[in-house]
PDB file of N, CA and C in Angstrom:
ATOM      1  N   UNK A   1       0.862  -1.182   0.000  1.00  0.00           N
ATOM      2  CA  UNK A   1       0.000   0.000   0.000  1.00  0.00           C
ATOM      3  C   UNK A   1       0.901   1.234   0.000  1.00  0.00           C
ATOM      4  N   UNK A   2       0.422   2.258  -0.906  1.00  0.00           N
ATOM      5  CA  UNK A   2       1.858   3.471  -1.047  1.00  0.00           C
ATOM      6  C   UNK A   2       0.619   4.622  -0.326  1.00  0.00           C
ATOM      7  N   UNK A   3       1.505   5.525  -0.046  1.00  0.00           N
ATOM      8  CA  UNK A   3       1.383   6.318   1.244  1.00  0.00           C
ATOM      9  C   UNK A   3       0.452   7.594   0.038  1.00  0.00           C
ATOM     10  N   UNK A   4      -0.523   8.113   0.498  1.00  0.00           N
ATOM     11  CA  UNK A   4      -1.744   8.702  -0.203  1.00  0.00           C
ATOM     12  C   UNK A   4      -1.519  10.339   0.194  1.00  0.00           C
ATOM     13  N   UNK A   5      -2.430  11.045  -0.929  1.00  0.00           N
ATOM     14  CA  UNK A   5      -2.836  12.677  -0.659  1.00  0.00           C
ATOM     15  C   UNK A   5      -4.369  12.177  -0.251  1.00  0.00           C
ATOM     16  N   UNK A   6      -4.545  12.782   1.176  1.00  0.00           N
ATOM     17  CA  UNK A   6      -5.927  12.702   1.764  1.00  0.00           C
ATOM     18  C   UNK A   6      -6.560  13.966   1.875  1.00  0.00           C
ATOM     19  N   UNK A   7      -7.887  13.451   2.225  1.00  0.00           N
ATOM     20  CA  UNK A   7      -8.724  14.837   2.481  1.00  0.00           C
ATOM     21  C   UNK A   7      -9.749  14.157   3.989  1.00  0.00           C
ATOM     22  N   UNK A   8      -9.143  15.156   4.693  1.00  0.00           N
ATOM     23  CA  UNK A   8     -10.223  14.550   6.546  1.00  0.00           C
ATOM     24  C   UNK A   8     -11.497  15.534   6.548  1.00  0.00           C
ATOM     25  N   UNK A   9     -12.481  15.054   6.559  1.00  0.00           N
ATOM     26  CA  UNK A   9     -13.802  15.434   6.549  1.00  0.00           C
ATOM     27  C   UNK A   9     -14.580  14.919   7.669  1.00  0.00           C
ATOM     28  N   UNK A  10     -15.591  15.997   7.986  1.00  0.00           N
ATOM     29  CA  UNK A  10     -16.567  15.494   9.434  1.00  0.00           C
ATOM     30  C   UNK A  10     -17.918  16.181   8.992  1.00  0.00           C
ATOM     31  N   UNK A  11     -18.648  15.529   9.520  1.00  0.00           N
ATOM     32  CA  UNK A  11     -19.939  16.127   9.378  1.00  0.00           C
ATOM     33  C   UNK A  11     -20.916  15.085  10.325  1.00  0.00           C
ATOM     34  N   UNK A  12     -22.074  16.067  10.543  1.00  0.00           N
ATOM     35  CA  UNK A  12     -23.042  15.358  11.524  1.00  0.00           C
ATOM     36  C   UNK A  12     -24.573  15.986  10.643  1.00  0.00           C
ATOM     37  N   UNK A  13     -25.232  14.859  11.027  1.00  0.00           N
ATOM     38  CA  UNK A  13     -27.007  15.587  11.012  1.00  0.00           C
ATOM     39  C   UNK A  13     -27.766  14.900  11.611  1.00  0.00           C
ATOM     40  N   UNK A  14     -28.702  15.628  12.225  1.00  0.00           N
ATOM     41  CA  UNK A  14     -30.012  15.118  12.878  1.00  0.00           C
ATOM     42  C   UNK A  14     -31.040  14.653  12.020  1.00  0.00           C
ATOM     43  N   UNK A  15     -31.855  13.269  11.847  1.00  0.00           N
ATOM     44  CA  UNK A  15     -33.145  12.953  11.395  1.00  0.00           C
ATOM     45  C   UNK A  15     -33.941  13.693  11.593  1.00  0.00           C
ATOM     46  N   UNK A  16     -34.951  14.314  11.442  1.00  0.00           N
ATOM     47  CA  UNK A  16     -36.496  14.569  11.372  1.00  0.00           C
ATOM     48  C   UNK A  16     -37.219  14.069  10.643  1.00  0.00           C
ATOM     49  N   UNK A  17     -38.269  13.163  10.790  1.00  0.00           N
ATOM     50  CA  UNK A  17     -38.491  12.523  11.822  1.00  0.00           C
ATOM     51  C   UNK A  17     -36.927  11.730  12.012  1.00  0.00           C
ATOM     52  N   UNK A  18     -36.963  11.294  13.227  1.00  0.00           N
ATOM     53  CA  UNK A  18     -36.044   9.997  13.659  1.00  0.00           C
ATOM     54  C   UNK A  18     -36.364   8.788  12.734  1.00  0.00           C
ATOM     55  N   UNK A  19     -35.456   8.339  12.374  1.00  0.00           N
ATOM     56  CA  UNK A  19     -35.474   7.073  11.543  1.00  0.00           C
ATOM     57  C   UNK A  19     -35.611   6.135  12.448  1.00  0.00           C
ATOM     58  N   UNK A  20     -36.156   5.155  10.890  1.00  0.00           N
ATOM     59  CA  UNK A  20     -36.515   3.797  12.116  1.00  0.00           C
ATOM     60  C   UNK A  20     -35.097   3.078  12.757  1.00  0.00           C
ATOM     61  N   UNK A  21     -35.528   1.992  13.020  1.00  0.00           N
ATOM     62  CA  UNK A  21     -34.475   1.200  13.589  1.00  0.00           C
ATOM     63  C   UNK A  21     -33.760   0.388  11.954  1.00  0.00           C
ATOM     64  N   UNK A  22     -35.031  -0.050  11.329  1.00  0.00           N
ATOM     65  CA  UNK A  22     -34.704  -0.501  10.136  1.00  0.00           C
ATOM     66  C   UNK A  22     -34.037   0.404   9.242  1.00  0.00           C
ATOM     67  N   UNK A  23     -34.016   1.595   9.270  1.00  0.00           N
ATOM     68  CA  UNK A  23     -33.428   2.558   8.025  1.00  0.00           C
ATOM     69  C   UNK A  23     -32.112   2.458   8.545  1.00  0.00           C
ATOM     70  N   UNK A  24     -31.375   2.613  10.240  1.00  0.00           N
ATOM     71  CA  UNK A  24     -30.393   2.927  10.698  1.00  0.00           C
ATOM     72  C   UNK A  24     -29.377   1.632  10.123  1.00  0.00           C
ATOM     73  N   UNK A  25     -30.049   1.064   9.986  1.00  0.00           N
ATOM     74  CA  UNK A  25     -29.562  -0.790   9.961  1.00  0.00           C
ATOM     75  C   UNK A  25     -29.189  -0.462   8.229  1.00  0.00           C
ATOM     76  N   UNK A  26     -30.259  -0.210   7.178  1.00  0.00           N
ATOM     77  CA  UNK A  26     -29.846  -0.225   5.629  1.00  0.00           C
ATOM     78  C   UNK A  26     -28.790   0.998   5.104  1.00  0.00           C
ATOM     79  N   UNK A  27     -28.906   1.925   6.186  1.00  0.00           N
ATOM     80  CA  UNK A  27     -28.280   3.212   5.849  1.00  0.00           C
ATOM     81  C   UNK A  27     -26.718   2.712   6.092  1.00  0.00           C
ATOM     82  N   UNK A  28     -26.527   2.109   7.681  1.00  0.00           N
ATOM     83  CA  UNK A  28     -25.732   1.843   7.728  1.00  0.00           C
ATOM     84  C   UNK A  28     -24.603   0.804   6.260  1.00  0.00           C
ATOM     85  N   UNK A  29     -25.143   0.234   5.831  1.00  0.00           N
ATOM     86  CA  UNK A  29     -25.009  -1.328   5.228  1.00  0.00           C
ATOM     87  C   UNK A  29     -24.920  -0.465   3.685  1.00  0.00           C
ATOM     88  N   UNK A  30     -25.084   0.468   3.216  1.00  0.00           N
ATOM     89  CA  UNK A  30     -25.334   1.418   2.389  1.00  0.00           C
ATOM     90  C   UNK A  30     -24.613   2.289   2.114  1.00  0.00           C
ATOM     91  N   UNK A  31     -24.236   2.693   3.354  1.00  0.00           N
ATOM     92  CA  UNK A  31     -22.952   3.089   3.268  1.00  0.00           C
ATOM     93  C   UNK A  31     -21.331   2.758   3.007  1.00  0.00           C
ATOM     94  N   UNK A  32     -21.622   1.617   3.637  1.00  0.00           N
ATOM     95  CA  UNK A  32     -20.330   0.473   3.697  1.00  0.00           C
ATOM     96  C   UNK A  32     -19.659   0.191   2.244  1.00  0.00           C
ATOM     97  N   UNK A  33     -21.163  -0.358   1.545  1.00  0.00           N
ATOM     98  CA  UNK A  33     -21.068  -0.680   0.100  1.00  0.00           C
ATOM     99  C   UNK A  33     -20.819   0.874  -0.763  1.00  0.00           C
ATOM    100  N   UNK A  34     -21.378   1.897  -0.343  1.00  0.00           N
ATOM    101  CA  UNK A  34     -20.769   3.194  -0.975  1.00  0.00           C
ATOM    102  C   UNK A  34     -19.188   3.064  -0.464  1.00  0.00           C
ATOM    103  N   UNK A  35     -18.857   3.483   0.096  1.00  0.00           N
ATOM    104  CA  UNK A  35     -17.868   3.980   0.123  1.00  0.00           C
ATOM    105  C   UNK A  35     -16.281   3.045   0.336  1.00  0.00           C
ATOM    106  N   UNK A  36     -16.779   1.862   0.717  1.00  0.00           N
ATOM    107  CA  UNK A  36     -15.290   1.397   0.940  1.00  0.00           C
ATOM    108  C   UNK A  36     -14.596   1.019  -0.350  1.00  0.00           C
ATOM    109  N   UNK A  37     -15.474   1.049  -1.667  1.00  0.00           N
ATOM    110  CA  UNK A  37     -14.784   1.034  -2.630  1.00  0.00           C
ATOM    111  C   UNK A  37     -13.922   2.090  -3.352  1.00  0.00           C
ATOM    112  N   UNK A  38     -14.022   3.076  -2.372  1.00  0.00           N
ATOM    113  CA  UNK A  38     -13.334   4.348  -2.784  1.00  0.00           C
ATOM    114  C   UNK A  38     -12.640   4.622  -1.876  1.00  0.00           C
ATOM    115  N   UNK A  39     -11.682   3.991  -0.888  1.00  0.00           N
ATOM    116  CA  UNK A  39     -10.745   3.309  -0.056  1.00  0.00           C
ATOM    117  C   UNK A  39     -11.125   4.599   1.165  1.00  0.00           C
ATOM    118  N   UNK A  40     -12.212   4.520   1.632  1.00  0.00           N
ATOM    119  CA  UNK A  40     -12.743   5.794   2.869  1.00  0.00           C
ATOM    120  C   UNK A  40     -12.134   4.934   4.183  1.00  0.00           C
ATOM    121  N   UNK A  41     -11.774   5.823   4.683  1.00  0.00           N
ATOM    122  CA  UNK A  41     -11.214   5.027   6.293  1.00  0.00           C
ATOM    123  C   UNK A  41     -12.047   6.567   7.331  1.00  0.00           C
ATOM    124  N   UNK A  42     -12.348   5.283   8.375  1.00  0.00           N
ATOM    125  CA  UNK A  42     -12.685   6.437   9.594  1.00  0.00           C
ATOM    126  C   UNK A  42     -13.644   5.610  10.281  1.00  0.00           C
ATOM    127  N   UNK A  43     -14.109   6.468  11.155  1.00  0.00           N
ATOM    128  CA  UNK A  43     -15.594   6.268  12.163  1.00  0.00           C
ATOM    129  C   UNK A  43     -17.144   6.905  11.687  1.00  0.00           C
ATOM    130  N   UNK A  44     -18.170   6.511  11.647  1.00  0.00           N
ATOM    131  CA  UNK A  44     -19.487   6.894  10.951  1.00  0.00           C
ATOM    132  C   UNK A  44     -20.524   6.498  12.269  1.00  0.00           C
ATOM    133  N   UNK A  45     -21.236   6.758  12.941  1.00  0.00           N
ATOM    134  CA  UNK A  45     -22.057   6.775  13.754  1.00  0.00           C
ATOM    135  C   UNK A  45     -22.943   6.983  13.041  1.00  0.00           C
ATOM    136  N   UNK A  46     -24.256   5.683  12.791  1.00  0.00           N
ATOM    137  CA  UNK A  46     -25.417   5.701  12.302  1.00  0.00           C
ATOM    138  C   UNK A  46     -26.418   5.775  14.089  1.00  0.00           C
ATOM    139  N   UNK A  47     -27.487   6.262  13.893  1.00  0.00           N
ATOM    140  CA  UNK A  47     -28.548   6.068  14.781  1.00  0.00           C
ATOM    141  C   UNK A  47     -29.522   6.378  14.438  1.00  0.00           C
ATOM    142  N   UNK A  48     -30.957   6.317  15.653  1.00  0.00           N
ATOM    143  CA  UNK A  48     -32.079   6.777  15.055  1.00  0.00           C
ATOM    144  C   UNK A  48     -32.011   8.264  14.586  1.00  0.00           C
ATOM    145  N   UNK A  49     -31.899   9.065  15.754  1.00  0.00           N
ATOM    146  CA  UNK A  49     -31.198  10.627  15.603  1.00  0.00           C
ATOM    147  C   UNK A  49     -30.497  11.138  14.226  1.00  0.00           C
ATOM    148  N   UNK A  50     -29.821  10.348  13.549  1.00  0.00           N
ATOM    149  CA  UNK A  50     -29.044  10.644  12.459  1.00  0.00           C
ATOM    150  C   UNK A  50     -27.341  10.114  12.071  1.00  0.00           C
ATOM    151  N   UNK A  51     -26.439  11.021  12.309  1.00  0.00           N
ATOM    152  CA  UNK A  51     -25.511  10.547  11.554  1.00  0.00           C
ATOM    153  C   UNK A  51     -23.834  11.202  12.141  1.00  0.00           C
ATOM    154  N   UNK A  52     -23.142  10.659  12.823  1.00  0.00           N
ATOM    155  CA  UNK A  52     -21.915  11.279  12.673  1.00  0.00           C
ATOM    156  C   UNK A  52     -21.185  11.065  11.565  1.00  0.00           C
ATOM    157  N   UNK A  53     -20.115  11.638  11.373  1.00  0.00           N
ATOM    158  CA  UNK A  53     -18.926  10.937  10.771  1.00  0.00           C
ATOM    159  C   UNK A  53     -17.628  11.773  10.782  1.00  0.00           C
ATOM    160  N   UNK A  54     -16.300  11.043  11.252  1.00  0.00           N
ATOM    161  CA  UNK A  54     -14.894  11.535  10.650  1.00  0.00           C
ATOM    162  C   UNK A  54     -14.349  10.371  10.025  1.00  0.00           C
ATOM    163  N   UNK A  55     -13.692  11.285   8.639  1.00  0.00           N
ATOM    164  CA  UNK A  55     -13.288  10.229   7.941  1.00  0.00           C
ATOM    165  C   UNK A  55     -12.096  10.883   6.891  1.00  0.00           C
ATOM    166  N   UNK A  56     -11.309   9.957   6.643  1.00  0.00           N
ATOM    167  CA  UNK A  56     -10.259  10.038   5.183  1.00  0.00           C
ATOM    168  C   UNK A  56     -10.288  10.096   4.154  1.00  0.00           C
ATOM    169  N   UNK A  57     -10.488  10.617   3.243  1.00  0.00           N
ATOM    170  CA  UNK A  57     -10.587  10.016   1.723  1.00  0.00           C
ATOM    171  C   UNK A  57      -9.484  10.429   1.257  1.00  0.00           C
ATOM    172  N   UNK A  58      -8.778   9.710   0.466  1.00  0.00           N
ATOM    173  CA  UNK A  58      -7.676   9.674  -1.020  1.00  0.00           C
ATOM    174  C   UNK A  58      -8.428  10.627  -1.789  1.00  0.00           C
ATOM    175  N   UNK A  59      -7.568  11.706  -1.984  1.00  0.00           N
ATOM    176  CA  UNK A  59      -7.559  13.274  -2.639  1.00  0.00           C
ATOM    177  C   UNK A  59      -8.384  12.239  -4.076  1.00  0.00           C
ATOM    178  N   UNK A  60      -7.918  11.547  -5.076  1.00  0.00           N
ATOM    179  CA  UNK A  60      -8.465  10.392  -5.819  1.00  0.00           C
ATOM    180  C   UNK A  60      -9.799  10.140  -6.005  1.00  0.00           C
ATOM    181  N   UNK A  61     -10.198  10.138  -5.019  1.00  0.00           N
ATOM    182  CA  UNK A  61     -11.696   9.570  -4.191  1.00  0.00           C
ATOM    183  C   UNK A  61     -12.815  10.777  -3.981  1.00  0.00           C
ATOM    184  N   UNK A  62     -11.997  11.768  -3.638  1.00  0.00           N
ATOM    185  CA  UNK A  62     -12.779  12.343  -3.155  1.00  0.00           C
ATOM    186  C   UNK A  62     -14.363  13.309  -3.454  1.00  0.00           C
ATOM    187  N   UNK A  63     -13.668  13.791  -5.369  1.00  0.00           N
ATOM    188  CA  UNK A  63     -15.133  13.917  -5.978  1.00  0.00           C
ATOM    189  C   UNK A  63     -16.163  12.665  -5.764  1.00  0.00           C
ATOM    190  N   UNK A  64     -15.817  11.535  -6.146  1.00  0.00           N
ATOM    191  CA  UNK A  64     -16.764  10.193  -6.215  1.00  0.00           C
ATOM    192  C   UNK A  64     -17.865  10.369  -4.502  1.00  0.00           C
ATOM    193  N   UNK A  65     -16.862  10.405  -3.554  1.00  0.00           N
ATOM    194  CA  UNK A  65     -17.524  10.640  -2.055  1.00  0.00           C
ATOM    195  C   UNK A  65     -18.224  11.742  -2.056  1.00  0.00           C
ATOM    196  N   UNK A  66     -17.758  12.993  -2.497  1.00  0.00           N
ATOM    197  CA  UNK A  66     -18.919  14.405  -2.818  1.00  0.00           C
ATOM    198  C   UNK A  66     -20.132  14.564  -3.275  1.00  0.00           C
ATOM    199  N   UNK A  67     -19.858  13.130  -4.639  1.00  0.00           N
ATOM    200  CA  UNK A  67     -20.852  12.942  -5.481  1.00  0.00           C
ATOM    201  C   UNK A  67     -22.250  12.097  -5.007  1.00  0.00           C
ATOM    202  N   UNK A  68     -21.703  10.960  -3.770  1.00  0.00           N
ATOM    203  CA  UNK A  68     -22.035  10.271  -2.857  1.00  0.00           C
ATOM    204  C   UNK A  68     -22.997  10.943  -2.489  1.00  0.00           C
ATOM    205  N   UNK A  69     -22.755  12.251  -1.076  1.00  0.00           N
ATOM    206  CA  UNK A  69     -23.154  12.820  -0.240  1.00  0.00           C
ATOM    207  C   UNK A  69     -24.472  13.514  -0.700  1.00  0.00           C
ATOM    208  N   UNK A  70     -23.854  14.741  -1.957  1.00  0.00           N
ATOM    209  CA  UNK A  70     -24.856  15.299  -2.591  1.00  0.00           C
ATOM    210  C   UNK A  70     -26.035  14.552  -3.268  1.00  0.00           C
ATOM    211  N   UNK A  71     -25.876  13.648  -3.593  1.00  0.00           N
ATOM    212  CA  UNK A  71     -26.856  12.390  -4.611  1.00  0.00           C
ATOM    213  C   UNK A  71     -27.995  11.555  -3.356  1.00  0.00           C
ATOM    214  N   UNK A  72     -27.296  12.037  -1.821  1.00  0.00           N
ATOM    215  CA  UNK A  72     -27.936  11.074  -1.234  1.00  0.00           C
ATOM    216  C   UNK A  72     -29.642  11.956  -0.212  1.00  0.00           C
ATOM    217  N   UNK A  73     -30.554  11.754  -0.512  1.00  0.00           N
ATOM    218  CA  UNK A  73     -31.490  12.159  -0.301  1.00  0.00           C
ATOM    219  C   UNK A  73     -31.485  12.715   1.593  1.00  0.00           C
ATOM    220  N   UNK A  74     -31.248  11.814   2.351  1.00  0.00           N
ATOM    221  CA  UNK A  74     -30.811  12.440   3.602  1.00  0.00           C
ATOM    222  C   UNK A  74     -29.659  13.565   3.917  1.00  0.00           C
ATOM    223  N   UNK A  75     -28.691  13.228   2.854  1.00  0.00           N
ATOM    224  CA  UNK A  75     -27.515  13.543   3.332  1.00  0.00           C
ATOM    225  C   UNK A  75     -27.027  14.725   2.505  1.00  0.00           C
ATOM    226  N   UNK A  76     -27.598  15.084   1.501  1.00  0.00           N
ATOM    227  CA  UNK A  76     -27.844  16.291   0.255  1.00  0.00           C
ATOM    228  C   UNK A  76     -27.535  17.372   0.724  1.00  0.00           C
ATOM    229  N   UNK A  77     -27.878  17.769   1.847  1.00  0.00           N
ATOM    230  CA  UNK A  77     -28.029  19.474   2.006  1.00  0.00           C
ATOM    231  C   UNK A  77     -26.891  18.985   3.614  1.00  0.00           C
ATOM    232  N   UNK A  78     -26.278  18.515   3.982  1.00  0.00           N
ATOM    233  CA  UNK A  78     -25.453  18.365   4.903  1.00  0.00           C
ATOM    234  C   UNK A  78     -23.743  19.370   5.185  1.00  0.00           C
ATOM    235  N   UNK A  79     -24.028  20.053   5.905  1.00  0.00           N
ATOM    236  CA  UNK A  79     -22.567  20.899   5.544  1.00  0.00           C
ATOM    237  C   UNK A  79     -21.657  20.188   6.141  1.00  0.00           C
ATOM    238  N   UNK A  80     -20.512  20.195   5.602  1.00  0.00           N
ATOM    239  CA  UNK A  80     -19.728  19.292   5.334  1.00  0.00           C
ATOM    240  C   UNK A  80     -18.104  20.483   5.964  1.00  0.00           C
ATOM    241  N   UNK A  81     -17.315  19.688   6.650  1.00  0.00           N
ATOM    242  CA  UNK A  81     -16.010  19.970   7.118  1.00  0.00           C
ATOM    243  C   UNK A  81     -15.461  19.615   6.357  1.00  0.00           C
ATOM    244  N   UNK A  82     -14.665  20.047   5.372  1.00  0.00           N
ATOM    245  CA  UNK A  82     -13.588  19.407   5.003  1.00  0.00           C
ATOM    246  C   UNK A  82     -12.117  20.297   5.281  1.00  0.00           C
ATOM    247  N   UNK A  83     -11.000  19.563   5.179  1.00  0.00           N
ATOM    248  CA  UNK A  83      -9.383  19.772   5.797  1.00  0.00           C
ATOM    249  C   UNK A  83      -8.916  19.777   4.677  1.00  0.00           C
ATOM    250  N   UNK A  84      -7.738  20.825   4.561  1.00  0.00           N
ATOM    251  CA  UNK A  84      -6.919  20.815   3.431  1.00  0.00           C
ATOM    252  C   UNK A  84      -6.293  19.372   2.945  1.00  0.00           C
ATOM    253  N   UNK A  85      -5.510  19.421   1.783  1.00  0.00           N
ATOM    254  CA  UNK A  85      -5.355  18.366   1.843  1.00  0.00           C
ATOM    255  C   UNK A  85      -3.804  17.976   2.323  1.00  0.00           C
ATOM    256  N   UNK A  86      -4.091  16.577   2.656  1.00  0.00           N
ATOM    257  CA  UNK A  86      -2.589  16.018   3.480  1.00  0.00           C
ATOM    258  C   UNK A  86      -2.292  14.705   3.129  1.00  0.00           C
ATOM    259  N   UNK A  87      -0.689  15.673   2.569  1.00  0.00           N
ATOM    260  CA  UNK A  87       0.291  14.131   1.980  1.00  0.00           C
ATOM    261  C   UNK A  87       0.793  13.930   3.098  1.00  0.00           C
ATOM    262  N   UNK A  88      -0.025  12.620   3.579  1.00  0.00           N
ATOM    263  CA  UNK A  88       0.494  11.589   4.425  1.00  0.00           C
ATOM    264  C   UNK A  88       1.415  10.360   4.117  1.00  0.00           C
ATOM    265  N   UNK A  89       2.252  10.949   4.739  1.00  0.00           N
ATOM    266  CA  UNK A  89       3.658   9.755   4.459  1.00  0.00           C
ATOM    267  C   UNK A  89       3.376   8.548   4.813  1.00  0.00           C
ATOM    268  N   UNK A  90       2.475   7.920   5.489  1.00  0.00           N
ATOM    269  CA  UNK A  90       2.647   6.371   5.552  1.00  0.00           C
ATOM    270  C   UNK A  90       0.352   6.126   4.752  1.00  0.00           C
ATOM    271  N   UNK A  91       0.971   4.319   4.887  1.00  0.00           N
ATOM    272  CA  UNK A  91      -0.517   3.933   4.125  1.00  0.00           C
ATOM    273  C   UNK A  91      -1.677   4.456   4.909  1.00  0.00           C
ATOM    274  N   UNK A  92      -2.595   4.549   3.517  1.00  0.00           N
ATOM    275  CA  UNK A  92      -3.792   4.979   3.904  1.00  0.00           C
ATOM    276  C   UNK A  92      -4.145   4.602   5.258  1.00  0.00           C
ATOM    277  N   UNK A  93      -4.177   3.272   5.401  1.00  0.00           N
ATOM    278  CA  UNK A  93      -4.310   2.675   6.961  1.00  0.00           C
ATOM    279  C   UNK A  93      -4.240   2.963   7.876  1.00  0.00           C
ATOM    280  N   UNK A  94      -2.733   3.915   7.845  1.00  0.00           N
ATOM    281  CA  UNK A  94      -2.554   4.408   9.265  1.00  0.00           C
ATOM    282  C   UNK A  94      -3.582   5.413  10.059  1.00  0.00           C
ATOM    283  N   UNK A  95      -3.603   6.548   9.027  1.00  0.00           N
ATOM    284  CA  UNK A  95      -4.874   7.380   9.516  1.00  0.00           C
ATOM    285  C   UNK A  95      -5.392   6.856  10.875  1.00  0.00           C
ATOM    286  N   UNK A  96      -6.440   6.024   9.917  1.00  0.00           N
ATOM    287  CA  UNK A  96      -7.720   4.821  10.475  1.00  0.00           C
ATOM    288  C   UNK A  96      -7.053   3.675   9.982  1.00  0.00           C
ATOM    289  N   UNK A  97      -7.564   2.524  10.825  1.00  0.00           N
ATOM    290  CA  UNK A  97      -7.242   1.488  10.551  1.00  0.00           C
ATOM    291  C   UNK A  97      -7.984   1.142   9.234  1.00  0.00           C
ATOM    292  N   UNK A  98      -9.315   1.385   9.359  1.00  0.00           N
ATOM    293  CA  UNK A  98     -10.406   1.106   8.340  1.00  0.00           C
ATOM    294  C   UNK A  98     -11.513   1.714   8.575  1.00  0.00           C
ATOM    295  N   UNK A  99     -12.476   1.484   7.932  1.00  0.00           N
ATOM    296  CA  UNK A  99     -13.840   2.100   7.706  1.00  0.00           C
ATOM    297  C   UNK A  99     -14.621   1.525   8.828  1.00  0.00           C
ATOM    298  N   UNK A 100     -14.771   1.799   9.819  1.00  0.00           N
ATOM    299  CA  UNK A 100     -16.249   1.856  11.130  1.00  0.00           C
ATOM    300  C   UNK A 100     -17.388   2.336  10.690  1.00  0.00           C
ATOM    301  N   UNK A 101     -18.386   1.328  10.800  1.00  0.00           N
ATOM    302  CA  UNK A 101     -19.726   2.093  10.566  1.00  0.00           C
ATOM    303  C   UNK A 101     -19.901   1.243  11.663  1.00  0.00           C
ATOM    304  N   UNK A 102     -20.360   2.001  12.967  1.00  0.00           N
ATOM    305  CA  UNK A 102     -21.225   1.589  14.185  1.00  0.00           C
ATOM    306  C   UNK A 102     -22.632   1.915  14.365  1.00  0.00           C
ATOM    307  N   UNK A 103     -23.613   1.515  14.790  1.00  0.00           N
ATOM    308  CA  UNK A 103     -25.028   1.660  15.134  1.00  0.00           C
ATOM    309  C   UNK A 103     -24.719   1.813  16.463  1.00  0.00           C
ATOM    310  N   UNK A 104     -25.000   2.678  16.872  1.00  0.00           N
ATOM    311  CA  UNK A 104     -25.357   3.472  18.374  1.00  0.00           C
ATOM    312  C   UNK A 104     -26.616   4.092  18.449  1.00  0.00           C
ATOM    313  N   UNK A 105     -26.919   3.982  19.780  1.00  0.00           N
ATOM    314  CA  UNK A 105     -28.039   4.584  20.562  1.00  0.00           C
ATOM    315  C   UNK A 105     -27.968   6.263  19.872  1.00  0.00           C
ATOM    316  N   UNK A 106     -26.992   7.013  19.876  1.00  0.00           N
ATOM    317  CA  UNK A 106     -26.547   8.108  19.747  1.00  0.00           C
ATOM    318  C   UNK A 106     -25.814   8.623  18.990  1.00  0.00           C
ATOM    319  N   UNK A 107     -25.787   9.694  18.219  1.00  0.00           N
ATOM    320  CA  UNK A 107     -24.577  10.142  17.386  1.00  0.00           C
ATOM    321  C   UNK A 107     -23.618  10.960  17.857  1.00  0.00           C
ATOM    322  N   UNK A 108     -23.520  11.604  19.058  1.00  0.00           N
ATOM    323  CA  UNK A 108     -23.498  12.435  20.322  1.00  0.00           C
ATOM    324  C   UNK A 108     -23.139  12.171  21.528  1.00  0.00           C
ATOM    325  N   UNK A 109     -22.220  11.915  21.847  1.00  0.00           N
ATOM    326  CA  UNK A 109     -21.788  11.399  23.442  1.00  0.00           C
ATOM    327  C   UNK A 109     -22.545  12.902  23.972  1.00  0.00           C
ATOM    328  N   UNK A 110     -23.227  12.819  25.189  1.00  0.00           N
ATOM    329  CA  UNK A 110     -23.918  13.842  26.220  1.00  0.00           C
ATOM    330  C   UNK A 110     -23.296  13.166  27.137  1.00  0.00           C
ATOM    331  N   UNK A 111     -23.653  13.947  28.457  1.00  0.00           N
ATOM    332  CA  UNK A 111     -24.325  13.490  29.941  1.00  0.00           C
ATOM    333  C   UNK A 111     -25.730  13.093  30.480  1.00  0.00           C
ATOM    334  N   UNK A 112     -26.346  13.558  29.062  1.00  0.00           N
ATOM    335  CA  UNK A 112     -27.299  13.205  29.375  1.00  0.00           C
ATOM    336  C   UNK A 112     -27.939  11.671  29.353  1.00  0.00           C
ATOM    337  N   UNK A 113     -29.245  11.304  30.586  1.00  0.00           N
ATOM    338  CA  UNK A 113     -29.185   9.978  30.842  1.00  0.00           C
ATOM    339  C   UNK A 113     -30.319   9.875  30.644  1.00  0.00           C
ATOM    340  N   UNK A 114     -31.087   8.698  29.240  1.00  0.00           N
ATOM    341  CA  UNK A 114     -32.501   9.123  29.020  1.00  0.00           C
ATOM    342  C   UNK A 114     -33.043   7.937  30.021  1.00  0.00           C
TER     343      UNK A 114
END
């Protein structure tokens, strides 16, 4: 694996309504199949609430993932962080190990205790 130009991106959104349990589950699984073919590494927090994510993309990749976001009916109008870009000297890998998509209660660590 040779050492990549990345781009680190974050973004979050809230559902309205809250999604089901079933959407959190296909969204998740939907994602996976989007994007790991466009070598995305990071963490993605699916829930009912909505959506975290920090993540990597290969400078390469990264229109295809834009094209992703904007195309995707939830995720369309989502403002989006993105980081200059960074030639990272070792493999993509290091970043992130790999692509996390977790289902949590939450997209949001609080204190709060429902």
């Amino acid at each position: 694996e040779r050492a990549a130009s990345l781009r680190a991106l974050s973004f979050w959104k809230f559902a309205t309504p809250k999604f089901s349990v079933g959407r959190v589950t296909s969204l998740a699984e939907e994602l996976k199949q989007t994007w790991m073919p466009l070598d995305v590494y990071g963490r993605i927090y699916v829930a009912q609430e909505g959506i975290n994510a920090q993540v990597s993309v290969p400078a390469r990749s990264l229109a295809p993932f834009l094209r992703s976001i904007r195309s995707h009916e939830f995720m369309k109008d989502t403002p989006l962080n993105i980081e200059p870009e960074i030639h990272y000297g070792k493999p993509l890998s290091a970043m992130f190990p790999k692509l996390h998509i977790k289902i949590r209660n939450q997209i949001i660590a609080d204190s709060n205790k429902e």
